[in-house]
C-alpha atoms as a PDB file:
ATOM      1  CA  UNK A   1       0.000   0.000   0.000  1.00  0.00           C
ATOM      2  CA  UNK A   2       2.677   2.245   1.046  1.00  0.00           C
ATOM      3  CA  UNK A   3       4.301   2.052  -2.464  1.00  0.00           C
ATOM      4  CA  UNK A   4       1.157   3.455  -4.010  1.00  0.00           C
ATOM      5  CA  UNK A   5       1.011   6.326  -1.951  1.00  0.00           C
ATOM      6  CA  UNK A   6       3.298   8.529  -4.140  1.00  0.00           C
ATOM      7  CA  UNK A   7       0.761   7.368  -7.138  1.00  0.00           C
ATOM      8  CA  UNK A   8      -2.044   8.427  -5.377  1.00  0.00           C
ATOM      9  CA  UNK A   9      -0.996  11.581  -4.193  1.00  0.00           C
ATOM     10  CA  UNK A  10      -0.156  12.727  -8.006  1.00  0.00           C
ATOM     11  CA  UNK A  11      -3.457  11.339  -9.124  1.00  0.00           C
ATOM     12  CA  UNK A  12      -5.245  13.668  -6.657  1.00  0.00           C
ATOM     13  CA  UNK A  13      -2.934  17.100  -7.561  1.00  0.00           C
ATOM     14  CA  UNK A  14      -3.666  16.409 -11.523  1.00  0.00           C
ATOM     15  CA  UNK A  15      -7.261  16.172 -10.365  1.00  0.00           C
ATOM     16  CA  UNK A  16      -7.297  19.188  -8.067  1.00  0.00           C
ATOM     17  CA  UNK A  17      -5.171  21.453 -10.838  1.00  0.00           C
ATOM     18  CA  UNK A  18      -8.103  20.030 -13.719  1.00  0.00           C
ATOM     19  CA  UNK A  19     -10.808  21.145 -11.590  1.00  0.00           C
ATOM     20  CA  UNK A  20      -9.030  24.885 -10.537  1.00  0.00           C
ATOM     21  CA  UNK A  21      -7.720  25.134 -14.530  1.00  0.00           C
ATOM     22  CA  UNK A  22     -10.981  24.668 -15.257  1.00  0.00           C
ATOM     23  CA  UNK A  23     -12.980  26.758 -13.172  1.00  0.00           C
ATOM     24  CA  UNK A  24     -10.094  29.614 -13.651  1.00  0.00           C
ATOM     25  CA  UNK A  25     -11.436  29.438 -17.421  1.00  0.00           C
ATOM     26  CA  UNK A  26     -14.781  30.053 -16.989  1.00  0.00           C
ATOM     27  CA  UNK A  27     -15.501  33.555 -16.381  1.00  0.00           C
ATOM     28  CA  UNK A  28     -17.331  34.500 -13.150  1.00  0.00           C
ATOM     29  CA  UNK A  29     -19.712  37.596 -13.711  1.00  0.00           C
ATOM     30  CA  UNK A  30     -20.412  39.111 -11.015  1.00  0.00           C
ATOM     31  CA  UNK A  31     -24.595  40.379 -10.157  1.00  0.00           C
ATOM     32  CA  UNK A  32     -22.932  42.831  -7.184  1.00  0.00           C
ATOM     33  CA  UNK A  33     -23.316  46.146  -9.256  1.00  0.00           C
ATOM     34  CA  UNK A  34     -19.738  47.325  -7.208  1.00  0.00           C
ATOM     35  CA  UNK A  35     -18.441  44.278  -7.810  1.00  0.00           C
ATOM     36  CA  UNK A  36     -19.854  44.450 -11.323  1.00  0.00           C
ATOM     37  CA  UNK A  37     -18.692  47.695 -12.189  1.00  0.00           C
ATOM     38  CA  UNK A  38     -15.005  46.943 -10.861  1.00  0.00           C
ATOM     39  CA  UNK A  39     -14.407  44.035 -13.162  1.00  0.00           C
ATOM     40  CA  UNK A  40     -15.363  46.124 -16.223  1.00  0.00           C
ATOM     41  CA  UNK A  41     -13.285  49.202 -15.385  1.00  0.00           C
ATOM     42  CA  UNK A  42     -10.625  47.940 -12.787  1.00  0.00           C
ATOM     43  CA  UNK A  43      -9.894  44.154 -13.623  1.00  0.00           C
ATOM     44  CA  UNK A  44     -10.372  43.804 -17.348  1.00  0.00           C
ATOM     45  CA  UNK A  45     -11.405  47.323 -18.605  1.00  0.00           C
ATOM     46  CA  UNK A  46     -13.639  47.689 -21.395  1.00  0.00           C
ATOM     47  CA  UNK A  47     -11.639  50.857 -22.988  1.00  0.00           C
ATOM     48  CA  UNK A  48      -9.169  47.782 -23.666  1.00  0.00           C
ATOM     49  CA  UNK A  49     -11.843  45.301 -24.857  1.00  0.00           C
ATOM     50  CA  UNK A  50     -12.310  45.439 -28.663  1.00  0.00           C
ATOM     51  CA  UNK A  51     -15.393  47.099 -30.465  1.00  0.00           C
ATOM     52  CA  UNK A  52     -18.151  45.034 -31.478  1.00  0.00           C
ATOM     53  CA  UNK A  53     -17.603  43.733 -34.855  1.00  0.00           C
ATOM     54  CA  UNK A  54     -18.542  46.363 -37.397  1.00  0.00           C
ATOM     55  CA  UNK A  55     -18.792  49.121 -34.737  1.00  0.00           C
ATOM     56  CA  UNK A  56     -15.210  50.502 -34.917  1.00  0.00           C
ATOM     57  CA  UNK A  57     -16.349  53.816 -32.938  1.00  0.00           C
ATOM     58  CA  UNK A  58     -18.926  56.098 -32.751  1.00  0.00           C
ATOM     59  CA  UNK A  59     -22.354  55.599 -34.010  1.00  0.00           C
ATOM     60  CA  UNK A  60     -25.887  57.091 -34.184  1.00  0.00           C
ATOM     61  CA  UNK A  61     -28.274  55.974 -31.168  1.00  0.00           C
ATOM     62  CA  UNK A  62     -31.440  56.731 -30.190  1.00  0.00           C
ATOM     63  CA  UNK A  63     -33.417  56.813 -26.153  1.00  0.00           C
ATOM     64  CA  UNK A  64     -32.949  55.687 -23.328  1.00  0.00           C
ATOM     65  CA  UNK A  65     -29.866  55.605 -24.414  1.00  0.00           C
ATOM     66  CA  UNK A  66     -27.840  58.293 -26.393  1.00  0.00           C
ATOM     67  CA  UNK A  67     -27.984  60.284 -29.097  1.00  0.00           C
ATOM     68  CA  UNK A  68     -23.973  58.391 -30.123  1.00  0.00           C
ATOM     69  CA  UNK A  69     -22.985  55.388 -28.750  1.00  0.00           C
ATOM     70  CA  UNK A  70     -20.291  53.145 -28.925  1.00  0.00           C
ATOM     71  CA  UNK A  71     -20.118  49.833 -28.097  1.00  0.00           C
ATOM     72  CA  UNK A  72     -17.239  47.463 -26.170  1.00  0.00           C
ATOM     73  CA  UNK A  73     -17.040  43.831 -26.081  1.00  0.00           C
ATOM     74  CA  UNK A  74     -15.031  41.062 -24.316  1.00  0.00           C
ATOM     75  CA  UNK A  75     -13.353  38.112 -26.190  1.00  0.00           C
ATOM     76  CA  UNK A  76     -16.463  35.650 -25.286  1.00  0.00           C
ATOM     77  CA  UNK A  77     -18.962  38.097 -26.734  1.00  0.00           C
ATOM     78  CA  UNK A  78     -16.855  38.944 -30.244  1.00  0.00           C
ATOM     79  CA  UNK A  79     -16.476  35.395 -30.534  1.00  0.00           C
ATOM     80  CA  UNK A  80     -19.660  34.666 -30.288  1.00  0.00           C
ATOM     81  CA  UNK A  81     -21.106  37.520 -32.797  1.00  0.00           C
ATOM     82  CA  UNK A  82     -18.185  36.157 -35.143  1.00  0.00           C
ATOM     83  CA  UNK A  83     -19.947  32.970 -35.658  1.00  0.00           C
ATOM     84  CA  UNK A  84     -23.463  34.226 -35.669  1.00  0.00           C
ATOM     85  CA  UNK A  85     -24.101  32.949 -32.562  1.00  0.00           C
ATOM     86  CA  UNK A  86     -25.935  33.571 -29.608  1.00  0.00           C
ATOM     87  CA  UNK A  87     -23.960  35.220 -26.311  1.00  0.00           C
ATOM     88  CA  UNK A  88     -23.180  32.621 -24.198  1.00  0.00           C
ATOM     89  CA  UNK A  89     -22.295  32.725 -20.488  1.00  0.00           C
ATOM     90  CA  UNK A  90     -19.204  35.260 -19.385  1.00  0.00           C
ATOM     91  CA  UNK A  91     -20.175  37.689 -22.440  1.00  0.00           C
ATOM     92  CA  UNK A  92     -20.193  41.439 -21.384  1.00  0.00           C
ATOM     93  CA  UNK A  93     -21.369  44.150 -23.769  1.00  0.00           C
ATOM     94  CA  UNK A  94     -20.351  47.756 -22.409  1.00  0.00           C
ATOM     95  CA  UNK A  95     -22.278  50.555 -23.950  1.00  0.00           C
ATOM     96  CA  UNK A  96     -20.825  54.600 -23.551  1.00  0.00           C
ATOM     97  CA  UNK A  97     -23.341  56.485 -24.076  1.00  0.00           C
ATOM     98  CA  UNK A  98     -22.990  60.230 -25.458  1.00  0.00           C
ATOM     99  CA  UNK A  99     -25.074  63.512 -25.809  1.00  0.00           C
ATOM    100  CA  UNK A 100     -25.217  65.303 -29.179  1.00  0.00           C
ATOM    101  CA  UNK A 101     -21.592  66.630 -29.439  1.00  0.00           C
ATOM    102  CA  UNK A 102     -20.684  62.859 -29.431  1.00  0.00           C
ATOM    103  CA  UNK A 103     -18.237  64.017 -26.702  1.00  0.00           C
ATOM    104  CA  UNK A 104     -20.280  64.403 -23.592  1.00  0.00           C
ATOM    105  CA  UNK A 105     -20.071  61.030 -21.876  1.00  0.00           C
ATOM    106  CA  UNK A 106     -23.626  60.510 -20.574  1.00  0.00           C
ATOM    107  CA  UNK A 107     -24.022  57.582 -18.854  1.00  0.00           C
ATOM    108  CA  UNK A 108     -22.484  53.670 -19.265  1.00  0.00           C
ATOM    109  CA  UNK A 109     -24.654  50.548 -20.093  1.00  0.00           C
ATOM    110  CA  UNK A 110     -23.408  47.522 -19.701  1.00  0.00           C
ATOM    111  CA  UNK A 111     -25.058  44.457 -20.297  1.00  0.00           C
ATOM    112  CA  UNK A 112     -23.409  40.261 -19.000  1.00  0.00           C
ATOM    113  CA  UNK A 113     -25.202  37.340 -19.601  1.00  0.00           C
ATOM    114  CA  UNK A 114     -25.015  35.092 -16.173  1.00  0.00           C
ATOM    115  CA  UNK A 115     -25.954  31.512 -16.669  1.00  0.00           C
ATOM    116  CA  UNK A 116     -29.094  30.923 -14.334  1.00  0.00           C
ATOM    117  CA  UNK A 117     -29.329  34.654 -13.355  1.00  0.00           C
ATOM    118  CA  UNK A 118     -32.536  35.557 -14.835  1.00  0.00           C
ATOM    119  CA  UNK A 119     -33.900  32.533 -17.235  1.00  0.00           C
ATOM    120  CA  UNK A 120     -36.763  34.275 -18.053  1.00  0.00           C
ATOM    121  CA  UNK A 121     -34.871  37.236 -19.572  1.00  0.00           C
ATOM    122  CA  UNK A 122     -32.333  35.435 -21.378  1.00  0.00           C
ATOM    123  CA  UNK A 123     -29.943  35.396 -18.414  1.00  0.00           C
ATOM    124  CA  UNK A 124     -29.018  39.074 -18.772  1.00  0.00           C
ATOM    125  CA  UNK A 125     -27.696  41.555 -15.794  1.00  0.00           C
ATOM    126  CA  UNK A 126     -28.491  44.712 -16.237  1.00  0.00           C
ATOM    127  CA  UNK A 127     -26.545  47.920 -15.223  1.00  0.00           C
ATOM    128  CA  UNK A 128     -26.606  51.191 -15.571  1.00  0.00           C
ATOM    129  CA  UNK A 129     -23.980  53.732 -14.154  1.00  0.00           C
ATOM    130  CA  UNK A 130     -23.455  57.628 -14.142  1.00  0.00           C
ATOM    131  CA  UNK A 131     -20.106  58.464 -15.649  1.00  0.00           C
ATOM    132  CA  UNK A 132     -18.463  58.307 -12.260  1.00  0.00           C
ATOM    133  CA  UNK A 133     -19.413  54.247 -11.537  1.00  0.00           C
ATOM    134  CA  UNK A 134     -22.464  55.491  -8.995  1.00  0.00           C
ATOM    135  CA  UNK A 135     -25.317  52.781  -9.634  1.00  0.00           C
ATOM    136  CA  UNK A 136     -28.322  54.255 -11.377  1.00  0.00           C
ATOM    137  CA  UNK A 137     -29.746  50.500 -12.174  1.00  0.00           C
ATOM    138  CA  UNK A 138     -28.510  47.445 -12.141  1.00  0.00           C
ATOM    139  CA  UNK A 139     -29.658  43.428 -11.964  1.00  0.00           C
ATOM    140  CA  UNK A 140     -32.934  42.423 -13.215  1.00  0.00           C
ATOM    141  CA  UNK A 141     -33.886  45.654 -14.838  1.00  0.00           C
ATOM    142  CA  UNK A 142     -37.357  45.854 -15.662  1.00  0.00           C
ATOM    143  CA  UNK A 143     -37.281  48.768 -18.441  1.00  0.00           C
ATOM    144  CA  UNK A 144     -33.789  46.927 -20.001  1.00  0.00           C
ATOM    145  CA  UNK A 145     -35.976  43.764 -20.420  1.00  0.00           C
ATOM    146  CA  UNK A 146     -39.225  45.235 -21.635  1.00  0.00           C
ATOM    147  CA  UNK A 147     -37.463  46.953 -24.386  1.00  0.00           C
ATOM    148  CA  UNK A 148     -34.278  44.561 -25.520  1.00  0.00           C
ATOM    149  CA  UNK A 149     -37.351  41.657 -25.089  1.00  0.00           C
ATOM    150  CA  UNK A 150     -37.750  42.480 -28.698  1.00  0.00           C
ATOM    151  CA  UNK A 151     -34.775  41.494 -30.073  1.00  0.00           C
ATOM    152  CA  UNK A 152     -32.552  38.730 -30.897  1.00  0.00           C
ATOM    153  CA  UNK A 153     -30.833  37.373 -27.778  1.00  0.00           C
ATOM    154  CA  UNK A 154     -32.164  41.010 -25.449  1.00  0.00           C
ATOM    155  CA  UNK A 155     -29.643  42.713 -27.948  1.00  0.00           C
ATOM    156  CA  UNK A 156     -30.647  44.556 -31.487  1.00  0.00           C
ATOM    157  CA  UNK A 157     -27.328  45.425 -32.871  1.00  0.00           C
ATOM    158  CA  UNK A 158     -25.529  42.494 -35.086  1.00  0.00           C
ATOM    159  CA  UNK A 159     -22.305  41.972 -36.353  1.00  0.00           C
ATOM    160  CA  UNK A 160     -21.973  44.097 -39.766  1.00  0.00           C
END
């Protein structure tokens, strides 16, 4: 038995590294707007995050949101809109949203779909946050729903 320990001991490290290699891959989102609002400007900022395909800066937008928007992505979510697909769980869409001089910052929209958050809204948190990170909605946002309901996925722009 003895001679088996060194075996078994390796066996159970490989498993334990599998199972934290694996979790480390999956992205945790998380539904804590503070906590939610550091991850997308403290530990993996959006300003770094590429622009969703087709969007390269700047573009017309329309209420509640404004007048020019532009519109960040992580890697899970331009992956996903690469191959036509729907957003799958870790995706974070960040939305800046400007006045009419396309240089007054309004307000910041982002949008991460949570697997088992919200079911019955296509597993979409909601935020929304003045230009200084104070929470002016966030989590299972009624008015976000109600109007993204509509379109494919809770989103309406695609991939051009």
């Amino acid at each position: 038995m003895q001679k088996h320990i060194p075996a078994l001991v390796l066996f159970v490290g490989l498993i334990t590294l599998a199972v934290c290699l694996g979790a480390a891959a999956e992205p945790l989102i998380p539904t804590s707007p503070g906590k939610f609002w550091t991850l997308i400007t403290q530990t993996t900022p959006y300003k770094n995050w590429s622009h969703w395909p087709g969007y390269p800066g700047k573009y017309p937008g329309k209420s509640p949101h404004g007048a020019y928007l532009e519109l960040y992505a992580n890697d899970v979510a331009i992956q996903a809109a690469k191959q036509g697909r729907n957003m799958p769980d870790g995706a974070i869409l960040v939305k800046e949203n400007y006045g009419r001089d396309q240089k007054t910052l309004l307000s910041i929209t982002p949008m991460a779909k949570v697997k088992g958050y919200n079911p019955d809204a296509g597993d979409w948190f909601w935020a929304k946050y003045s230009t200084d990170g104070k929470v002016e909605a966030a989590g299972k946002v009624d008015s976000c729903i109600n109007c993204h309901r509509s379109g494919k996925d809770y989103r309406f722009t695609k991939p051009r």
